[in-house]
PDB file of N, CA and C in Angstrom:
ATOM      1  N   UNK A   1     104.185 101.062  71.523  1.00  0.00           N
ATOM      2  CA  UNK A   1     102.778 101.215  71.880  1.00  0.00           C
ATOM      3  C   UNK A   1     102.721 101.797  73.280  1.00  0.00           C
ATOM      4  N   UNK A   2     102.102 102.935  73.424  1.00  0.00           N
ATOM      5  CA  UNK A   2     101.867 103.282  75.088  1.00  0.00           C
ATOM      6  C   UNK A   2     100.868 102.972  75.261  1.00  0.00           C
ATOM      7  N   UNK A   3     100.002 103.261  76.767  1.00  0.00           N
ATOM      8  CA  UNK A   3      99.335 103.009  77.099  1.00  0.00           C
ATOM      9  C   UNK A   3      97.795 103.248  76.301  1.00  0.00           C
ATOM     10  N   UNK A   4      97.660 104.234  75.923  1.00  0.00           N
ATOM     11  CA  UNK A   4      96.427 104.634  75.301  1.00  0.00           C
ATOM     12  C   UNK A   4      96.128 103.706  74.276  1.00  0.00           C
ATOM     13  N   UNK A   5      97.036 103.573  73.301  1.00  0.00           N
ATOM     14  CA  UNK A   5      96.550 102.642  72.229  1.00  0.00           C
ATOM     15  C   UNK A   5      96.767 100.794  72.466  1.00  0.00           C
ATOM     16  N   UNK A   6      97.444 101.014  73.664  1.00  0.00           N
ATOM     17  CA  UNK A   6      97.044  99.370  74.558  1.00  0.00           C
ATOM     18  C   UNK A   6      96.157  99.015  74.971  1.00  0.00           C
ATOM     19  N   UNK A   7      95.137  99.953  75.209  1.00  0.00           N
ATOM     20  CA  UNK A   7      93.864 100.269  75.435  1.00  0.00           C
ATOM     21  C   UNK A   7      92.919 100.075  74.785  1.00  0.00           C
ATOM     22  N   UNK A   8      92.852 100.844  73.829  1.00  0.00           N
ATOM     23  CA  UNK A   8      92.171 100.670  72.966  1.00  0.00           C
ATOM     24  C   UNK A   8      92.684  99.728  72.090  1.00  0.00           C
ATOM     25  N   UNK A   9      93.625  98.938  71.641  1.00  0.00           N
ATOM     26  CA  UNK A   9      93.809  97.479  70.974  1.00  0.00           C
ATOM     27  C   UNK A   9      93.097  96.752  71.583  1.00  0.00           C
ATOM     28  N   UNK A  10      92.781  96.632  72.783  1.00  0.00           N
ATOM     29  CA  UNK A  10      92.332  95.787  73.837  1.00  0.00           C
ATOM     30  C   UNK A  10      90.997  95.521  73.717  1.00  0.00           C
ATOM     31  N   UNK A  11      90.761  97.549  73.904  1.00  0.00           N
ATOM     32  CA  UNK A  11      88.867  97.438  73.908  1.00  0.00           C
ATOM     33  C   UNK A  11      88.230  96.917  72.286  1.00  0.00           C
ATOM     34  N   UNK A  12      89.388  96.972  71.390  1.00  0.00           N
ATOM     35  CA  UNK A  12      88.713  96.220  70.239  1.00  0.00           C
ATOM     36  C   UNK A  12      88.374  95.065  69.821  1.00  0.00           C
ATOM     37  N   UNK A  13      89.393  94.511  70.657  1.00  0.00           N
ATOM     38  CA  UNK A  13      89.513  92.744  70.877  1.00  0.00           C
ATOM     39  C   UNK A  13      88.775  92.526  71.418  1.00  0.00           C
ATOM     40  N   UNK A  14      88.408  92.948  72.682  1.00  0.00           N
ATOM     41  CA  UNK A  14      87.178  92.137  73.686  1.00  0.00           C
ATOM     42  C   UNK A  14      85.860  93.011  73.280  1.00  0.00           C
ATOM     43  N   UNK A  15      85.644  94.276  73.161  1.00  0.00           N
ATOM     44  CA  UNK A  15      84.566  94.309  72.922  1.00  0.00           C
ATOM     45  C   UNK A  15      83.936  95.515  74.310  1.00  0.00           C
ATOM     46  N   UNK A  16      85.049  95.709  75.098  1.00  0.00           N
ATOM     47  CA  UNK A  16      84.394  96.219  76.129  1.00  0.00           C
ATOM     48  C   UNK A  16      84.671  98.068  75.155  1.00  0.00           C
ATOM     49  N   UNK A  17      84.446  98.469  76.305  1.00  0.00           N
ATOM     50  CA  UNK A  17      84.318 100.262  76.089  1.00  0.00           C
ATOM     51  C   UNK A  17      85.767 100.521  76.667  1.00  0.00           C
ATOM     52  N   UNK A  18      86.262 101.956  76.013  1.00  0.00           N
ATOM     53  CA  UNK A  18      87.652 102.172  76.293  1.00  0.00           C
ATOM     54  C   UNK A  18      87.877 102.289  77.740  1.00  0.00           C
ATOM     55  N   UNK A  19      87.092 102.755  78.249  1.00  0.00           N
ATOM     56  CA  UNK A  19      86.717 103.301  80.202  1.00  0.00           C
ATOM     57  C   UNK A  19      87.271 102.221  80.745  1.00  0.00           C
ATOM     58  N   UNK A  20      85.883 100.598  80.216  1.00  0.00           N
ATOM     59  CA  UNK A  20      86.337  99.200  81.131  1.00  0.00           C
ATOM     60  C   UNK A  20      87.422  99.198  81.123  1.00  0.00           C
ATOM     61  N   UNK A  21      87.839  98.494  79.693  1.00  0.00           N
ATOM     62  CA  UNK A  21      89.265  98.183  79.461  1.00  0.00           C
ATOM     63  C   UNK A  21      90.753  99.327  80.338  1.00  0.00           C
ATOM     64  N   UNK A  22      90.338 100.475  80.753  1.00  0.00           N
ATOM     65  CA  UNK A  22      91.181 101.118  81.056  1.00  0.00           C
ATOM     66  C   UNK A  22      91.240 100.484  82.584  1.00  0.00           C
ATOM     67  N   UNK A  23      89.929 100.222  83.110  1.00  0.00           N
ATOM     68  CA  UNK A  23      89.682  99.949  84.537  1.00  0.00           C
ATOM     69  C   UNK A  23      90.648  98.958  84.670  1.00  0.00           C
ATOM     70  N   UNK A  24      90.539  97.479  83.878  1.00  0.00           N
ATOM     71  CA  UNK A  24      90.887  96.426  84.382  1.00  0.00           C
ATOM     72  C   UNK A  24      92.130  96.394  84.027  1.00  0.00           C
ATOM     73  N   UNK A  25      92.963  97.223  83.152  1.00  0.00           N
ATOM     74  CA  UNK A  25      94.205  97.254  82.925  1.00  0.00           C
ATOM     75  C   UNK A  25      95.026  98.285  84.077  1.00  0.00           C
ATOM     76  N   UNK A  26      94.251  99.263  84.621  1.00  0.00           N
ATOM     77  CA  UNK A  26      95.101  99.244  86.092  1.00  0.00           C
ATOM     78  C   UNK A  26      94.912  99.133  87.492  1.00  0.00           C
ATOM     79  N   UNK A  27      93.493  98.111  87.355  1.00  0.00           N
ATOM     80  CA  UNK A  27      93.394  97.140  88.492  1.00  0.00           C
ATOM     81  C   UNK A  27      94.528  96.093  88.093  1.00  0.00           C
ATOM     82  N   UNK A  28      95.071  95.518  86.802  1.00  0.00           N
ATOM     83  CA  UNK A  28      96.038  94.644  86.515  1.00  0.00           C
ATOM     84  C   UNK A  28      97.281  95.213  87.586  1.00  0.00           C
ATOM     85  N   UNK A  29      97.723  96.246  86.404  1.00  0.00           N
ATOM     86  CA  UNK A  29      99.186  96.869  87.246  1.00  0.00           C
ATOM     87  C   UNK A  29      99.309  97.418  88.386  1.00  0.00           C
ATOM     88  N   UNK A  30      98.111  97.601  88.786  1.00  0.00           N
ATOM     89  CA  UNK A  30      98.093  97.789  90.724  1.00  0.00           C
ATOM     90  C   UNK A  30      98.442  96.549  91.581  1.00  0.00           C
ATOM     91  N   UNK A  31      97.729  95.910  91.100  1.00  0.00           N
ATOM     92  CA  UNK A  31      97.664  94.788  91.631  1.00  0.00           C
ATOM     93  C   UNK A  31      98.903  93.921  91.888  1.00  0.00           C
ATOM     94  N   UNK A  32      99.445  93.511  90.336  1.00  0.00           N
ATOM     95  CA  UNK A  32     101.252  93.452  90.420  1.00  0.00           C
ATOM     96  C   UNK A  32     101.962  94.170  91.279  1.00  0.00           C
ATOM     97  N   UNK A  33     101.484  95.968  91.281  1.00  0.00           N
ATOM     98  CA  UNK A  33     102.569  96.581  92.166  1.00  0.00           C
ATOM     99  C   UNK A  33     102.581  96.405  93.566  1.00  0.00           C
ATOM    100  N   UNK A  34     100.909  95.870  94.522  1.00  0.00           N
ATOM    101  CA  UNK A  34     101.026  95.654  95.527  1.00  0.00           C
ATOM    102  C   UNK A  34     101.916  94.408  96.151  1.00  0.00           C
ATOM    103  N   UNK A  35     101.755  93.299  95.039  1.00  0.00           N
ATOM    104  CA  UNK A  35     102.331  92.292  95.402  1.00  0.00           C
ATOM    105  C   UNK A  35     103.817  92.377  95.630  1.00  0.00           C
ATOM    106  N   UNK A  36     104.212  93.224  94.333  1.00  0.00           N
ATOM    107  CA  UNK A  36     105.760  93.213  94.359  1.00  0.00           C
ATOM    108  C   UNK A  36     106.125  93.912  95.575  1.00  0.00           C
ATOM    109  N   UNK A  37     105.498  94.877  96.081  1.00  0.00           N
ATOM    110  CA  UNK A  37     106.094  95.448  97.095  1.00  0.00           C
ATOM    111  C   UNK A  37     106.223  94.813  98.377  1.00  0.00           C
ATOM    112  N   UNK A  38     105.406  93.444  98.559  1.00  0.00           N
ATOM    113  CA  UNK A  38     105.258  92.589  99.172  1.00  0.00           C
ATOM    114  C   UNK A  38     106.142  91.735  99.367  1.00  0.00           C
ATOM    115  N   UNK A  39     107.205  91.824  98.363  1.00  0.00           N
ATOM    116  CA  UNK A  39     108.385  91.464  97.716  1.00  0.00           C
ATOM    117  C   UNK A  39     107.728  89.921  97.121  1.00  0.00           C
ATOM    118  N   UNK A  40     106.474  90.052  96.579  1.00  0.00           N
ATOM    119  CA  UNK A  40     106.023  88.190  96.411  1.00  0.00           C
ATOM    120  C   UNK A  40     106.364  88.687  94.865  1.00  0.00           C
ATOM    121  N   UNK A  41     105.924  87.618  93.792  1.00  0.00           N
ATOM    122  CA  UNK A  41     106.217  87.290  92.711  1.00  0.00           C
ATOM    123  C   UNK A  41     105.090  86.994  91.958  1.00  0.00           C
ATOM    124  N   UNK A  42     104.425  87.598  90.606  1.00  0.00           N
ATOM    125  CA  UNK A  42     103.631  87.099  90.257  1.00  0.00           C
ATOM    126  C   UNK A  42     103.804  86.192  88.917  1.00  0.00           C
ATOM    127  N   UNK A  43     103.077  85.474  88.421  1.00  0.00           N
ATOM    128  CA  UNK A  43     103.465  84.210  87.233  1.00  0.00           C
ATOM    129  C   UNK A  43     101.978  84.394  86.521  1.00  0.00           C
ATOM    130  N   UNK A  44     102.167  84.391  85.035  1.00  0.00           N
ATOM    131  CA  UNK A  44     101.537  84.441  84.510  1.00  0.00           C
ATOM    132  C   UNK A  44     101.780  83.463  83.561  1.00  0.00           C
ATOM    133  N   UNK A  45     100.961  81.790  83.455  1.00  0.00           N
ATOM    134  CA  UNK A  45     101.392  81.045  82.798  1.00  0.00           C
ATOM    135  C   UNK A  45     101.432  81.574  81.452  1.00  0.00           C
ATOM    136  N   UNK A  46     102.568  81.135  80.538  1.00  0.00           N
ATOM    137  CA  UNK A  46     102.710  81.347  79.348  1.00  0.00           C
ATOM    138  C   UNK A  46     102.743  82.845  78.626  1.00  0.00           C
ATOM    139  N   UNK A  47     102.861  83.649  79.550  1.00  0.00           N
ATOM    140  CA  UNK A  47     103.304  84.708  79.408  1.00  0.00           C
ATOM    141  C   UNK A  47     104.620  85.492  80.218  1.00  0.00           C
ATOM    142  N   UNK A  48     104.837  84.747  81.332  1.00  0.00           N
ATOM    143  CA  UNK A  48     106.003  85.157  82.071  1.00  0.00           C
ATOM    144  C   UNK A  48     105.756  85.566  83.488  1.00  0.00           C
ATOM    145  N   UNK A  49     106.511  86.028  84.190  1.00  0.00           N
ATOM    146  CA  UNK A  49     107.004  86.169  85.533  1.00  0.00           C
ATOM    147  C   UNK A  49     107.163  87.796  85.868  1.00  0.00           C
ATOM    148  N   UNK A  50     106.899  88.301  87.104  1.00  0.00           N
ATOM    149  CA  UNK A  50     107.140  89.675  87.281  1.00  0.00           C
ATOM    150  C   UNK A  50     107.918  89.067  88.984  1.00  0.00           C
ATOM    151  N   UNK A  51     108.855  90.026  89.239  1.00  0.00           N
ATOM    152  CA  UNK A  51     109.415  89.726  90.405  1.00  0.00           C
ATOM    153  C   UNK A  51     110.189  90.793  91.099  1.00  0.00           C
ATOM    154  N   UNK A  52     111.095  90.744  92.103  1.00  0.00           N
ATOM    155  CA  UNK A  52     111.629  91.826  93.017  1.00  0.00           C
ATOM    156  C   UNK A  52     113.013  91.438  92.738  1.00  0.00           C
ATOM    157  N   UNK A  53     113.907  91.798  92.362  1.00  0.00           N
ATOM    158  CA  UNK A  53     115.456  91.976  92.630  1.00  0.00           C
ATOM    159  C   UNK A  53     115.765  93.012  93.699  1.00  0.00           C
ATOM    160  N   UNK A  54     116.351  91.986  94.078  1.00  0.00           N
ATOM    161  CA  UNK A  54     117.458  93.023  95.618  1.00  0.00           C
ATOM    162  C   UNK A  54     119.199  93.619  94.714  1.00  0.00           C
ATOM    163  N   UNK A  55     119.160  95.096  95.287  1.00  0.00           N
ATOM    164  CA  UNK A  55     120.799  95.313  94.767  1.00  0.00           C
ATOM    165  C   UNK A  55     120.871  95.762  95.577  1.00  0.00           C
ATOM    166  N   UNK A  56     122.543  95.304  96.353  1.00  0.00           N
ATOM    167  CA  UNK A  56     122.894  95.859  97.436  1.00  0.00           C
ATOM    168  C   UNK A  56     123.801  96.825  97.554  1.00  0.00           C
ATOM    169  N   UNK A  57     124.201  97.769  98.083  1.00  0.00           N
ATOM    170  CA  UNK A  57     125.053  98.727  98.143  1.00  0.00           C
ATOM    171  C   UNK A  57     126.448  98.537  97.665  1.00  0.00           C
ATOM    172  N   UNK A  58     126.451 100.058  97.359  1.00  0.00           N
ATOM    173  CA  UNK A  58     127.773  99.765  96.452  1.00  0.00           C
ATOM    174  C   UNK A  58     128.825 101.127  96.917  1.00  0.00           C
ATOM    175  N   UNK A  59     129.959 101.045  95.857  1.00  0.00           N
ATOM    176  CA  UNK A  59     130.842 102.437  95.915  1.00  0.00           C
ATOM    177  C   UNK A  59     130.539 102.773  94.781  1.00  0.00           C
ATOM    178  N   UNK A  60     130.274 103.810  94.566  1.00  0.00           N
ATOM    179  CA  UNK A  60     130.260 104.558  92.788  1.00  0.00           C
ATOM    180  C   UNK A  60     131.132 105.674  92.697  1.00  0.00           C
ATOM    181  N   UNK A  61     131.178 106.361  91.648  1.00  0.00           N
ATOM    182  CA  UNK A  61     131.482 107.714  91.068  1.00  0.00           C
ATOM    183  C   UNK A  61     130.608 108.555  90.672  1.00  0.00           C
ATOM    184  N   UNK A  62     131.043 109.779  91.245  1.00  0.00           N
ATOM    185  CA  UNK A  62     130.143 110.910  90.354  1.00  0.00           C
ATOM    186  C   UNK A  62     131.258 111.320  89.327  1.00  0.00           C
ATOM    187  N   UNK A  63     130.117 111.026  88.212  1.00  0.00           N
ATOM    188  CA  UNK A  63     130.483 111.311  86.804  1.00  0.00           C
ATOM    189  C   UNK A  63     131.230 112.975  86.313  1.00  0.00           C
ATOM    190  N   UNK A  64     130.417 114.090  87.265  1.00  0.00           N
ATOM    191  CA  UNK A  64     130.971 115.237  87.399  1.00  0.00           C
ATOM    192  C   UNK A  64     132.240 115.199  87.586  1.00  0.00           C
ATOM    193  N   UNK A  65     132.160 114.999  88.905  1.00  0.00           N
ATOM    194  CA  UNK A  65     133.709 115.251  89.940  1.00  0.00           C
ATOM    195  C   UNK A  65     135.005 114.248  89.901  1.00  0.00           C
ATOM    196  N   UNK A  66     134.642 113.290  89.669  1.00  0.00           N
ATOM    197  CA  UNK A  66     134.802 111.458  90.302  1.00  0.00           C
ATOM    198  C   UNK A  66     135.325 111.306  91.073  1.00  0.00           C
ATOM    199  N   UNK A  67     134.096 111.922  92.427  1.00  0.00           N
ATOM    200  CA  UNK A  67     134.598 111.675  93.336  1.00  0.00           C
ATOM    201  C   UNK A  67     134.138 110.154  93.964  1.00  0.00           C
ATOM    202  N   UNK A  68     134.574 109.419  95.018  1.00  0.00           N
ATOM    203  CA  UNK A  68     133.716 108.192  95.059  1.00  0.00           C
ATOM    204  C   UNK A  68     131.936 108.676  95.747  1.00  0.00           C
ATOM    205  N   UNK A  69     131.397 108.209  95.762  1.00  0.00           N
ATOM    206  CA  UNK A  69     129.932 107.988  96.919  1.00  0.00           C
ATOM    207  C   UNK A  69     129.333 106.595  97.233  1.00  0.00           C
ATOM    208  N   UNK A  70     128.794 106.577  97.933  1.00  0.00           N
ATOM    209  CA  UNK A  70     127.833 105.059  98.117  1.00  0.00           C
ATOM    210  C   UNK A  70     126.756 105.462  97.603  1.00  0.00           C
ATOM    211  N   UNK A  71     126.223 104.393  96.592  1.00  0.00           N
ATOM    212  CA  UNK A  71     124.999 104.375  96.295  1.00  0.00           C
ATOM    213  C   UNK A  71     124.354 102.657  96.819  1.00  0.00           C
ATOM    214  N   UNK A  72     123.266 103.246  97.313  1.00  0.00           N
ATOM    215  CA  UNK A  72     121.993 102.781  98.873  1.00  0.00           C
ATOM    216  C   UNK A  72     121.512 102.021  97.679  1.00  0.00           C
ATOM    217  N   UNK A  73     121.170 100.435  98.940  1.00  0.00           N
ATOM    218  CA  UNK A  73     120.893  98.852  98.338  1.00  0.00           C
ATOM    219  C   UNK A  73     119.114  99.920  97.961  1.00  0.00           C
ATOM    220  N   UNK A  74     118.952  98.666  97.065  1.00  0.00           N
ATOM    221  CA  UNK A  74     117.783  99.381  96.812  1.00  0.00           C
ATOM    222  C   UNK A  74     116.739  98.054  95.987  1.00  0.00           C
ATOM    223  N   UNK A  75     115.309  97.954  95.357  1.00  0.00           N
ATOM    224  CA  UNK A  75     114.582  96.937  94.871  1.00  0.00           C
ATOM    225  C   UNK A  75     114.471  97.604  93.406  1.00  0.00           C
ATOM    226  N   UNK A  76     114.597  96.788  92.655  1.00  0.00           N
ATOM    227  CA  UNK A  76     113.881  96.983  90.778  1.00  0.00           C
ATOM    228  C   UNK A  76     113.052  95.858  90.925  1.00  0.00           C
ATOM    229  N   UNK A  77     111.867  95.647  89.823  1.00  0.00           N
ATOM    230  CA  UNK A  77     110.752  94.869  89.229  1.00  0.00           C
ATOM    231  C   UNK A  77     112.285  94.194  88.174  1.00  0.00           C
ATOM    232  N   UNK A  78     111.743  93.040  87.842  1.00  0.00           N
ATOM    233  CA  UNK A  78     112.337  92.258  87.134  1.00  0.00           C
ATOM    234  C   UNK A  78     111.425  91.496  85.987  1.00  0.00           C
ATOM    235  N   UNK A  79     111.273  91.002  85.117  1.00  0.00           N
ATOM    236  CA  UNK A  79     110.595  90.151  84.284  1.00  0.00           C
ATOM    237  C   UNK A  79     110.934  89.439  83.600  1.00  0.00           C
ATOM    238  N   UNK A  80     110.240  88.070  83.971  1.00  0.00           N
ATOM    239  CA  UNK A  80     111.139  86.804  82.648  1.00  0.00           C
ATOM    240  C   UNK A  80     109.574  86.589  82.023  1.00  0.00           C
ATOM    241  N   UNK A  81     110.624  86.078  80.752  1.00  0.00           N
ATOM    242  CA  UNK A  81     109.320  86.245  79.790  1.00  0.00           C
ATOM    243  C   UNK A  81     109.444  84.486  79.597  1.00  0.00           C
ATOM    244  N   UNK A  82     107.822  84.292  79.430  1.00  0.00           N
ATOM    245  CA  UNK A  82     107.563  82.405  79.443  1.00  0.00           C
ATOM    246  C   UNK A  82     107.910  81.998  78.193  1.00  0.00           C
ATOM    247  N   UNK A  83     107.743  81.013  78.253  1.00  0.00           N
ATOM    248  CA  UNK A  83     108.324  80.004  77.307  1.00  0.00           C
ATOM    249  C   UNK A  83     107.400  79.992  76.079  1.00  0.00           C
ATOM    250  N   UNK A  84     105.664  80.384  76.316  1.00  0.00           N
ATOM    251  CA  UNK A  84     104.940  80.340  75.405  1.00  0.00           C
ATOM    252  C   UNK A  84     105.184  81.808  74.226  1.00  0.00           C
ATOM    253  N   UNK A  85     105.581  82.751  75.264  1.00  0.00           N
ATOM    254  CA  UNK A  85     105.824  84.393  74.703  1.00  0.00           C
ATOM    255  C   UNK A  85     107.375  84.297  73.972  1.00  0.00           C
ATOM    256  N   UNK A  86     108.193  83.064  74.139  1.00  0.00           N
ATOM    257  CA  UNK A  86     109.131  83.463  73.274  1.00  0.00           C
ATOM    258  C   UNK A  86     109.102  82.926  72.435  1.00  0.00           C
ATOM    259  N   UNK A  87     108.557  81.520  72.399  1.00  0.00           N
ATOM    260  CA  UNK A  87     108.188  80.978  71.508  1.00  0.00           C
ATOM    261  C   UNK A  87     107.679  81.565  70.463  1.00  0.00           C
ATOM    262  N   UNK A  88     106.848  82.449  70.490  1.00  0.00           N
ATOM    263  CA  UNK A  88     105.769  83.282  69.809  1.00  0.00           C
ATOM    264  C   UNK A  88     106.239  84.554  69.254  1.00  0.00           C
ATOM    265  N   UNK A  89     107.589  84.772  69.708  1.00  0.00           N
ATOM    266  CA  UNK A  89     108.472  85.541  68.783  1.00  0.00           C
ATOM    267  C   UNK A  89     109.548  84.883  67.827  1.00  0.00           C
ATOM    268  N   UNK A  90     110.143  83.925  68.035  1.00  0.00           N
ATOM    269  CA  UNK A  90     110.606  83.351  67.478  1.00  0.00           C
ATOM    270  C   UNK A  90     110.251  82.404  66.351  1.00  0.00           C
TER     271      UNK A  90
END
């Protein structure tokens, strides 16, 4: 499912217009992204966790050459999924 028809699943469920529903779905993911960059953590009971992982520098290879390089510590988004959402697959 991408975004468009997440959208509109949405605006069918609640009832709003595709526009709202678009609004408040990326006032949602803005909102997450400011925090994370904040490095804070957000929790969404019964649906799960969004968070910041730290990776710190490393030695690698280039796959071309193999020669070595450093590849620079850097942040990913992380997500654990709650206990109610796995439940609910399982």
């Amino acid at each position: 499912m991408n975004k468009t028809a997440l959208i509109a699943a949405a605006a069918e469920m609640t009832g709003f217009t595709k526009k709202d529903t678009e609004a408040v779905l990326n006032a949602f993911t803005d909102t997450i992204t400011k925090e994370l960059k904040k490095d804070g953590k957000v929790q969404i009971v019964g649906f799960g966790s969004f968070e910041v992982s730290k990776r710190q520098a490393r030695t690698g290879r280039n796959p071309q050459t193999g020669e070595e390089m450093m590849i620079g510590a850097s942040k990913t988004p992380k997500f654990k999924a709650g206990k109610a959402l796995k439940d609910a697959l399982n």
